[in-house]
Protein backbone atom coordinates (compact mmCIF):
# COMPACT_ATOMS: atom_id res chain seq x y z
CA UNK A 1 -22.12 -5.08 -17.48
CA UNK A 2 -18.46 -6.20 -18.23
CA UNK A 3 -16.97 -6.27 -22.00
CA UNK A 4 -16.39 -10.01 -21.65
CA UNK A 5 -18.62 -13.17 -21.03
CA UNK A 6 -17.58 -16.43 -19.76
CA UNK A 7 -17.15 -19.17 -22.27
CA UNK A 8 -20.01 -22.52 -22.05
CA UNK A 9 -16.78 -24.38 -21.13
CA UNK A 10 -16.05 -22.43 -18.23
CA UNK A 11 -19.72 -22.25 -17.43
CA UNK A 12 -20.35 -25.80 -17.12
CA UNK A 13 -16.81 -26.64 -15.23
CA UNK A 14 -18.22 -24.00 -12.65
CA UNK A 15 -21.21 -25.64 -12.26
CA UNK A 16 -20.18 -29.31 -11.65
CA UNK A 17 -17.86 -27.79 -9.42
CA UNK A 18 -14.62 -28.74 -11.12
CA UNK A 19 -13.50 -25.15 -12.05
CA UNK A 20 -10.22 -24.49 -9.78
CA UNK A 21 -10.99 -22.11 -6.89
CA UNK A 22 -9.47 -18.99 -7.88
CA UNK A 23 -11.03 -18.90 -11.16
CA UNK A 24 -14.64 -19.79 -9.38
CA UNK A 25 -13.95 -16.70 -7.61
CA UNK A 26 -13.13 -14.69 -10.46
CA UNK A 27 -16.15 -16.22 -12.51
CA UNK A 28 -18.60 -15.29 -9.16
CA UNK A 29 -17.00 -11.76 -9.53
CA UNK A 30 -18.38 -11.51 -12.80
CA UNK A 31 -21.99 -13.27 -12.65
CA UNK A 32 -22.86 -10.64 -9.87
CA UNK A 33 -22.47 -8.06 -12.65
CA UNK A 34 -23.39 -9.88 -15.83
CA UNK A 35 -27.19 -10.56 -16.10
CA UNK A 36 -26.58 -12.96 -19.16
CA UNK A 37 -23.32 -15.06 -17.97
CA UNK A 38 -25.82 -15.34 -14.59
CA UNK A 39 -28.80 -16.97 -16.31
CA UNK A 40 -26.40 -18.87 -18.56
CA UNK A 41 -25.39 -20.40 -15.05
CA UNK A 42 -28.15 -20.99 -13.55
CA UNK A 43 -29.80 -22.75 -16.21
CA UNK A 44 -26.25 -25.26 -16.65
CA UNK A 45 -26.87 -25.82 -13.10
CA UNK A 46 -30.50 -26.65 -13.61
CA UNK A 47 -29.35 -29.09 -16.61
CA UNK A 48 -27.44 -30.52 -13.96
CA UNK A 49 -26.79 -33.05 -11.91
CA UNK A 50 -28.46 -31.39 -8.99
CA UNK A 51 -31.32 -29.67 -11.35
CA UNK A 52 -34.01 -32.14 -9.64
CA UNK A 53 -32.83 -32.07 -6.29
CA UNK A 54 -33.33 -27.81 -6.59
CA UNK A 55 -36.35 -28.41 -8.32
CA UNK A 56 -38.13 -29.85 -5.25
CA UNK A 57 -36.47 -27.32 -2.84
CA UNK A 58 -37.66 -24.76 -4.53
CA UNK A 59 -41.32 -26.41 -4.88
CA UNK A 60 -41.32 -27.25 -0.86
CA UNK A 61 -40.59 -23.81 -0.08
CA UNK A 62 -42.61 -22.27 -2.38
CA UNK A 63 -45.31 -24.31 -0.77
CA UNK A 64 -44.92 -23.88 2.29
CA UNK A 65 -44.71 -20.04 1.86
CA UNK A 66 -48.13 -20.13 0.14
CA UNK A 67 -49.60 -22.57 3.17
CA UNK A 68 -47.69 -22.17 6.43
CA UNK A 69 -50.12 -24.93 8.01
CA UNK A 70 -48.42 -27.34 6.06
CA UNK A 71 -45.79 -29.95 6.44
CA UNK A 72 -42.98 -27.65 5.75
CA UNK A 73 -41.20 -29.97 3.29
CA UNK A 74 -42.50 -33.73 1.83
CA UNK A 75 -40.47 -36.86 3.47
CA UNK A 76 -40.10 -37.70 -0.62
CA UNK A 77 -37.80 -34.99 -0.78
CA UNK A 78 -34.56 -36.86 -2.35
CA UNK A 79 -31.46 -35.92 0.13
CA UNK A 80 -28.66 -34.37 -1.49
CA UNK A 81 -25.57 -36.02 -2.63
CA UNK A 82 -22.81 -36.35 0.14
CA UNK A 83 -19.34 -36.33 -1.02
CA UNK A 84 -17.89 -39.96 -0.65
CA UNK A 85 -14.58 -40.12 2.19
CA UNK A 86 -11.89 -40.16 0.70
CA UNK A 87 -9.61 -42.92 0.67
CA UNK A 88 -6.78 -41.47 2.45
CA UNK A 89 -8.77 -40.23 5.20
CA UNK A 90 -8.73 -42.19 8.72
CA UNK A 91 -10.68 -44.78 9.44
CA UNK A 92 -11.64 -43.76 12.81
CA UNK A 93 -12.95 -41.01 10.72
CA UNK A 94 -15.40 -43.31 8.38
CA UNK A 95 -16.77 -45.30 11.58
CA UNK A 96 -17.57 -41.73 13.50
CA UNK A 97 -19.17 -40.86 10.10
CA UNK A 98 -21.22 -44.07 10.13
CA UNK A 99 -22.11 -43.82 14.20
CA UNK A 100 -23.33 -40.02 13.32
CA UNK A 101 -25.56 -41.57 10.55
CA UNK A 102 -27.04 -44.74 12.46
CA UNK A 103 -28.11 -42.30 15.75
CA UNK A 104 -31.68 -40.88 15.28
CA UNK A 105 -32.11 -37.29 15.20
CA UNK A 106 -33.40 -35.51 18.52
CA UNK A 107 -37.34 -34.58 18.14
CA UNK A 108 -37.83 -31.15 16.95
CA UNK A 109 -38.70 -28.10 19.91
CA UNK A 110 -42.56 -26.99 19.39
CA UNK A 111 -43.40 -25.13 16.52
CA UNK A 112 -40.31 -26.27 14.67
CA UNK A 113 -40.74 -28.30 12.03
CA UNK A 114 -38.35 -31.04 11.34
CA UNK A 115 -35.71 -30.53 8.81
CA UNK A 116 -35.27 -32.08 5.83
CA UNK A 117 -33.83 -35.33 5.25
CA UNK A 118 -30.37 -34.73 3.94
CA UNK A 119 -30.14 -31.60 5.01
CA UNK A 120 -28.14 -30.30 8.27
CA UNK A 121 -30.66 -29.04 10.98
CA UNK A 122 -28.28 -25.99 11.74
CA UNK A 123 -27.02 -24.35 8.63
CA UNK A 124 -22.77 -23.19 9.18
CA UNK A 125 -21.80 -20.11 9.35
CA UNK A 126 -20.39 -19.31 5.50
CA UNK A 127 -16.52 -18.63 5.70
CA UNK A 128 -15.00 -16.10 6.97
CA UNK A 129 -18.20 -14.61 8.93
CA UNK A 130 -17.81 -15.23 12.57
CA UNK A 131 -21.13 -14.69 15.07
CA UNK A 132 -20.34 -12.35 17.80
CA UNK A 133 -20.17 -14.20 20.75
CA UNK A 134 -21.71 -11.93 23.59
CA UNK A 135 -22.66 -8.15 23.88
CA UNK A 136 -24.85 -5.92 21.34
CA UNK A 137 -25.43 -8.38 18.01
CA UNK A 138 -23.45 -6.98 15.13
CA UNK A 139 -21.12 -3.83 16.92
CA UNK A 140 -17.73 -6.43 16.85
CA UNK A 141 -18.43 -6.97 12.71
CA UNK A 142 -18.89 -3.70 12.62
CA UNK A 143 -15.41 -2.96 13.84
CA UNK A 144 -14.24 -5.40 12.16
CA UNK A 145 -15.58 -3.63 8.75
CA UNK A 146 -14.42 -0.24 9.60
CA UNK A 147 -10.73 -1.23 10.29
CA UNK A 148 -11.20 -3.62 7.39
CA UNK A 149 -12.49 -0.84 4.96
CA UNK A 150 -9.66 1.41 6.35
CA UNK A 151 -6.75 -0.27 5.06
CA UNK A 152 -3.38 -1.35 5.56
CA UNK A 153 -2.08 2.32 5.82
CA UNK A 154 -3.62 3.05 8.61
CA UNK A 155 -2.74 -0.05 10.60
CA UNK A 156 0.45 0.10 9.61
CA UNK A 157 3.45 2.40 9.95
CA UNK A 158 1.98 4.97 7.59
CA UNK A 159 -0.33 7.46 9.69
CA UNK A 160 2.58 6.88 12.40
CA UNK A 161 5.05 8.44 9.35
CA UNK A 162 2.49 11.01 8.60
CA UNK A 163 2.89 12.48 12.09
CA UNK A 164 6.22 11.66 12.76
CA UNK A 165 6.28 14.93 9.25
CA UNK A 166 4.29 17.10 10.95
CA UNK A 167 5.70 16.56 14.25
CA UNK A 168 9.57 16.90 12.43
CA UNK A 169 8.16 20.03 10.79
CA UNK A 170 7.34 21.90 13.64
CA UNK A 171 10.59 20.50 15.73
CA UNK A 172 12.89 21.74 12.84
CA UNK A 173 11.26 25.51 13.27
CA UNK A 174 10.55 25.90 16.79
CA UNK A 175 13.70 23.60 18.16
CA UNK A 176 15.92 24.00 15.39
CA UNK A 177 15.56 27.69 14.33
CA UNK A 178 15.36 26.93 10.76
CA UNK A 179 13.63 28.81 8.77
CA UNK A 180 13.18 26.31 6.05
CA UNK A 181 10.69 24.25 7.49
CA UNK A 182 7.87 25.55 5.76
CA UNK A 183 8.96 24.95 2.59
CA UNK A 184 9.82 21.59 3.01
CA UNK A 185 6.44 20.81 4.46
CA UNK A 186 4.68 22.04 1.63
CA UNK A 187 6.78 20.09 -0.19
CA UNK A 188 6.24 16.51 0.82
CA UNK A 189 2.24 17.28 1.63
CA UNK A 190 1.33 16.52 -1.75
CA UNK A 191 2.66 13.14 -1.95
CA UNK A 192 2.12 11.73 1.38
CA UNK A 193 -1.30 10.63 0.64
CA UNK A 194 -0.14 9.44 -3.34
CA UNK A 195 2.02 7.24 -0.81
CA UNK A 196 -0.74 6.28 1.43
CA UNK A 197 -2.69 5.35 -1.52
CA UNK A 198 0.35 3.16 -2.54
CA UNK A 199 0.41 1.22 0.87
CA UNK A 200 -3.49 0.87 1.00
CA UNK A 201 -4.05 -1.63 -1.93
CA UNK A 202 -2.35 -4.07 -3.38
CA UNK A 203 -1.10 -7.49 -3.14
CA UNK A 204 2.02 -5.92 -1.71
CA UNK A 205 0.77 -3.88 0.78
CA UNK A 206 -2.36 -6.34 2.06
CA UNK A 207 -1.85 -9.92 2.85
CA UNK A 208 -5.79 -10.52 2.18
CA UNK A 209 -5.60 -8.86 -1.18
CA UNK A 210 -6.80 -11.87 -3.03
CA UNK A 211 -9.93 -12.32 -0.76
CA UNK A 212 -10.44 -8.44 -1.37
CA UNK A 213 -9.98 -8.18 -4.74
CA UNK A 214 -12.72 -10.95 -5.53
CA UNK A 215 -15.14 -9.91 -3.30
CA UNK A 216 -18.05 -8.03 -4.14
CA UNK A 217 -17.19 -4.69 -2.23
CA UNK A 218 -13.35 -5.18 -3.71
CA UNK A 219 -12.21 -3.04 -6.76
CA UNK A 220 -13.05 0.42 -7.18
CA UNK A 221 -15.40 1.23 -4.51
CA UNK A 222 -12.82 0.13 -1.86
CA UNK A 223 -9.61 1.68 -3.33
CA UNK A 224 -12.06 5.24 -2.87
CA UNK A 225 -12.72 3.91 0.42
CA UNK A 226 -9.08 3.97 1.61
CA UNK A 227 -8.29 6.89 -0.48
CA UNK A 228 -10.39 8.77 1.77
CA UNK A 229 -9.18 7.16 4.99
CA UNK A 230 -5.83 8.40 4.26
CA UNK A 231 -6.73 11.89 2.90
CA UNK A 232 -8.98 12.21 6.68
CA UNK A 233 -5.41 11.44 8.32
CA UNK A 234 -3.11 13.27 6.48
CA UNK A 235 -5.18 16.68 5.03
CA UNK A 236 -5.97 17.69 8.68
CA UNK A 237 -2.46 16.27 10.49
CA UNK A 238 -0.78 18.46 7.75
CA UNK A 239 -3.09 21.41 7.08
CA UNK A 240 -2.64 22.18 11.26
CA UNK A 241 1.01 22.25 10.82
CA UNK A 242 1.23 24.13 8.46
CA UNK A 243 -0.81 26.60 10.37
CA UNK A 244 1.62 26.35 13.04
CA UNK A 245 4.82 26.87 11.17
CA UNK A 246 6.02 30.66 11.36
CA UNK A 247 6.95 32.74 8.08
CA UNK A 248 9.99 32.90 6.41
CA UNK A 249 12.48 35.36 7.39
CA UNK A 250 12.12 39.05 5.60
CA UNK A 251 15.32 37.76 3.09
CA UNK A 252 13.09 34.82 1.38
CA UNK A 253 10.43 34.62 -0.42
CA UNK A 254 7.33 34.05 1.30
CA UNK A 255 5.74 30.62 1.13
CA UNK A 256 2.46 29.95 0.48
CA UNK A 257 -0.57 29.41 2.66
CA UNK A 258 -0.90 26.30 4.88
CA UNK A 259 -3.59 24.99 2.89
CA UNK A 260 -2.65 26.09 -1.02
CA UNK A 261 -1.33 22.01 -0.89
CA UNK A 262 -4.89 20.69 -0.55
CA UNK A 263 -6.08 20.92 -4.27
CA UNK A 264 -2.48 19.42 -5.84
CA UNK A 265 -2.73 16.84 -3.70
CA UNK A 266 -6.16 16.19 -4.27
CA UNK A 267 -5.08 15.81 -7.84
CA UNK A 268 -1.74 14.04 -7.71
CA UNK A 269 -4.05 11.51 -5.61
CA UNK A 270 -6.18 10.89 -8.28
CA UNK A 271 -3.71 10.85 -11.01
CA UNK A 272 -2.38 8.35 -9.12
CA UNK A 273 -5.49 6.15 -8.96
CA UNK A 274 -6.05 6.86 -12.70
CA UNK A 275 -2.51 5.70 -13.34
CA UNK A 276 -3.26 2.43 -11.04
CA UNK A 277 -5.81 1.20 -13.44
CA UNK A 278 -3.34 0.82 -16.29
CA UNK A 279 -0.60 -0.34 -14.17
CA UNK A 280 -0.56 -0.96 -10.36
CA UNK A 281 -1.23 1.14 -7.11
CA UNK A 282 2.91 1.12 -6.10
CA UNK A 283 3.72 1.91 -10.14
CA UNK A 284 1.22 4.98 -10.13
CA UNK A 285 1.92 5.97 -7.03
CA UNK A 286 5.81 6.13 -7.60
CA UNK A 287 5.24 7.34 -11.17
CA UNK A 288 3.06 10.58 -9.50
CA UNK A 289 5.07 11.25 -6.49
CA UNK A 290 8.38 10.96 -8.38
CA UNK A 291 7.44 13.28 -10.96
CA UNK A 292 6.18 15.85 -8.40
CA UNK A 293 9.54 15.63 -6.54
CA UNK A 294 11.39 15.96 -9.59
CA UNK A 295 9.44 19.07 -11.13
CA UNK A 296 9.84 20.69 -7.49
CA UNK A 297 13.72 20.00 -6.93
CA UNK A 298 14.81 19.85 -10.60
CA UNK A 299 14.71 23.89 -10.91
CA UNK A 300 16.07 24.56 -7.56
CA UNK A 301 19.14 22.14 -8.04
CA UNK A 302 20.17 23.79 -11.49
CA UNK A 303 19.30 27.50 -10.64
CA UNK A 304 22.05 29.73 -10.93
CA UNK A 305 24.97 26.97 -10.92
CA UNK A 306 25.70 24.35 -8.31
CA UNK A 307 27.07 26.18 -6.12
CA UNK A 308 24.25 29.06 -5.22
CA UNK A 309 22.55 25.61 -4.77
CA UNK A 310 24.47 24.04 -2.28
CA UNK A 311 23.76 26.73 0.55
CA UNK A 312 20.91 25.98 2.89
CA UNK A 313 19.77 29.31 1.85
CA UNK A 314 19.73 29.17 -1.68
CA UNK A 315 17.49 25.66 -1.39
CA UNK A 316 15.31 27.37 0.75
CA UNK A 317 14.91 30.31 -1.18
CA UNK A 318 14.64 28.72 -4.50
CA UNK A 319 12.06 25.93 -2.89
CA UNK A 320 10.15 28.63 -2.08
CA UNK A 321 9.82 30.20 -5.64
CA UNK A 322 9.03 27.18 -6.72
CA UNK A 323 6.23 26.42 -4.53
CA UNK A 324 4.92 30.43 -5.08
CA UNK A 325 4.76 29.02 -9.04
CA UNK A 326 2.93 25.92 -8.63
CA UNK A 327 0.33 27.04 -6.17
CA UNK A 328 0.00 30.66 -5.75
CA UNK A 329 -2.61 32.34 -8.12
CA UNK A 330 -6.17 31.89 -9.05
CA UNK A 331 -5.24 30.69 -12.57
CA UNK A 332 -2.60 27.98 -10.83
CA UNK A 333 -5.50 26.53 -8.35
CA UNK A 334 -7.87 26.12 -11.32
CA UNK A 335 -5.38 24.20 -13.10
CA UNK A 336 -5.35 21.84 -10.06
CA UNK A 337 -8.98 21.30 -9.85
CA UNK A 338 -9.25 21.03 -13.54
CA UNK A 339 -6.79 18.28 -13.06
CA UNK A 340 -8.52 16.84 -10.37
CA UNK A 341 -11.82 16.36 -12.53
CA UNK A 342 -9.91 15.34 -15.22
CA UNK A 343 -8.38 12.50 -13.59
CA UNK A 344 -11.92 11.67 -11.77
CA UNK A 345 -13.76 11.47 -15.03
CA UNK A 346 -10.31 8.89 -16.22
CA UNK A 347 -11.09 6.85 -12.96
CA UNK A 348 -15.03 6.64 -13.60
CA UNK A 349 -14.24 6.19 -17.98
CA UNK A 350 -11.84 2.88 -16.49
CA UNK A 351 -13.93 2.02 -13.12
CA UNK A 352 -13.73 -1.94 -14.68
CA UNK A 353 -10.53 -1.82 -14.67
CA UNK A 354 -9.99 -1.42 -10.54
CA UNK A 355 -11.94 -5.00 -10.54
CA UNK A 356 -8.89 -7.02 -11.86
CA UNK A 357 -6.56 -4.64 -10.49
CA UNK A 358 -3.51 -6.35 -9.20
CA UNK A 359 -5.21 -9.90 -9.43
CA UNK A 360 -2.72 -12.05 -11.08
């Protein structure tokens, strides 16, 4: 149930099909949610125009459910209205219409019964569903669903980005000799999947977005899917090199464990999303990872003057302090995950919200 209705107006100009097509999709958004706007809608369509012509469908096949050895549907049966051609349309057009009309029908296989007058044999395919044309039945929609589900993120450059870090990470250590590497890894793992998130929904980021966002698995339930398409790329791609980085050298601080990043980045992620419902996914996202970035570097920039600063050293050292602060420590880690719930419980409070996200 949504805190709004639609209006009788809006209603009836659905119903004799003169509402404009992005607001029928909106409006169908909302009726698969809203018990009352739904039976306000189907009884305007009733009142209708086409209220007979439904009656008697729904009479024949009621019918013929109850009595199978019956004529499936009467020959009474009214046919439905057909949309008149348009003046503008060819005229080659009008007399293929007409030649279509004036040929009789093919006789039915056995045990078929004939269709109804006015009505196609062969119901089409509803847009935007294609029938797999060989092989197993259903594994290319599948497919199709999975990378559909997954996002733009990870058919884009984004998981390429994600190990082009982790491969840079360990090249800087290993190839480079520097001993910074760590740090900076730790560093930029908590935002990389606020970014993915960023790059995963929107009308920016998806060139389908208005199809998704007004169809029934659009809003919340798929931003959470690609949220945790991009966390299964980047918490493992990162975690492991992590793992593989060596220590710092005996003169620094020691950095903290490859995986101390998981739970901050779990909740930057989802103050992101929380963010997203009052704004947008880039404006949360940016908002998030910015602030992280600028908490992290703001202290290490300032420390001690600019010019303790300015040596690799000093950066490395004092990037390292900083990460020790905001993730070492029992305390620190349930501050995190209290986070993390926090911003959950904000998601599921504004889950409404994600349904008209980015939609105008």
């Amino acid at each position: 149930m949504t805190g709004w209705h639609a209006g009788d107006d809006l209603v009836a100009r659905y119903t004799d099909g003169s509402l404009a097509e992005p607001d029928a999709w909106s409006l169908e958004r909302h009726l698969e949610g809203c018990g009352p706007c739904a039976a306000r809608a189907s009884r305007a369509a009733r009142a209708g125009a086409a209220g007979p012509v439904l009656a008697r469908v729904r009479d024949a096949v009621l019918d013929a459910v109850a009595h199978p050895a019956r004529a499936p549907l009467p020959a009474s049966a009214p046919p439905l209205p057909v949309p008149a051609t348009p003046a503008s349309a060819p005229a080659h057009a009008s007399a293929s219409a007409s030649a279509s009309a004036s040929t009789p029908a093919p006789a039915p296989a056995p045990g078929i019964p004939p269709s109804t007058p006015g009505l196609p044999a062969t119901a089409p395919p509803a847009p935007g569903l294609v029938r797999p044309s060989g092989g197993r039945p259903g594994r290319p929609g599948a497919f199709v669903r999975i990378v559909w589900a997954a996002g733009p993120a990870l058919r884009g450059a984004w998981a390429g980005a994600v190990l082009l870090v982790a491969l840079g990470a360990l090249a800087l250590a290993y190839g480079g000799g520097s001993v910074g590497a760590r740090p900076l890894l730790l560093a930029v793992a908590p935002v990389v999947p606020v970014a993915g998130v960023a790059l995963s929904y929107g009308r920016y980021a998806d060139p389908l977005h208005e199809i998704v966002a007004t169809s029934p698995s659009g809003g919340l339930r798929l931003l959470l899917t690609r949220t945790a398409a991009v966390l299964a790329v980047s918490v493992p791609l990162l975690t492991a090199a992590g793992l593989l980085l060596p220590a710092a050298g005996p003169r620094l601080p020691q950095s903290p464990a490859a995986a101390a990043w998981l739970l901050p980045g779990l909740a930057l992620t989802l103050a992101a999303l929380a963010l997203s419902g009052f704004t947008n996914c880039r404006t949360g996202a940016a908002v998030v990872g910015g602030g992280w970035l600028l908490a992290l570097t703001a202290p290490v920039l300032t420390a001690d003057g600019p010019g303790a600063a300015a040596t690799g050293s000093g950066v490395t050292a004092g990037l390292s302090q900083q990460l020790s602060l905001y993730f070492n420590g029992a305390s620190t880690q349930g501050g995190w995950a209290a986070a993390a719930v926090l911003c959950a419980l904000l998601v599921t409070a504004r889950r409404t919200a994600y349904d008209r996200l980015e939609t105008m």
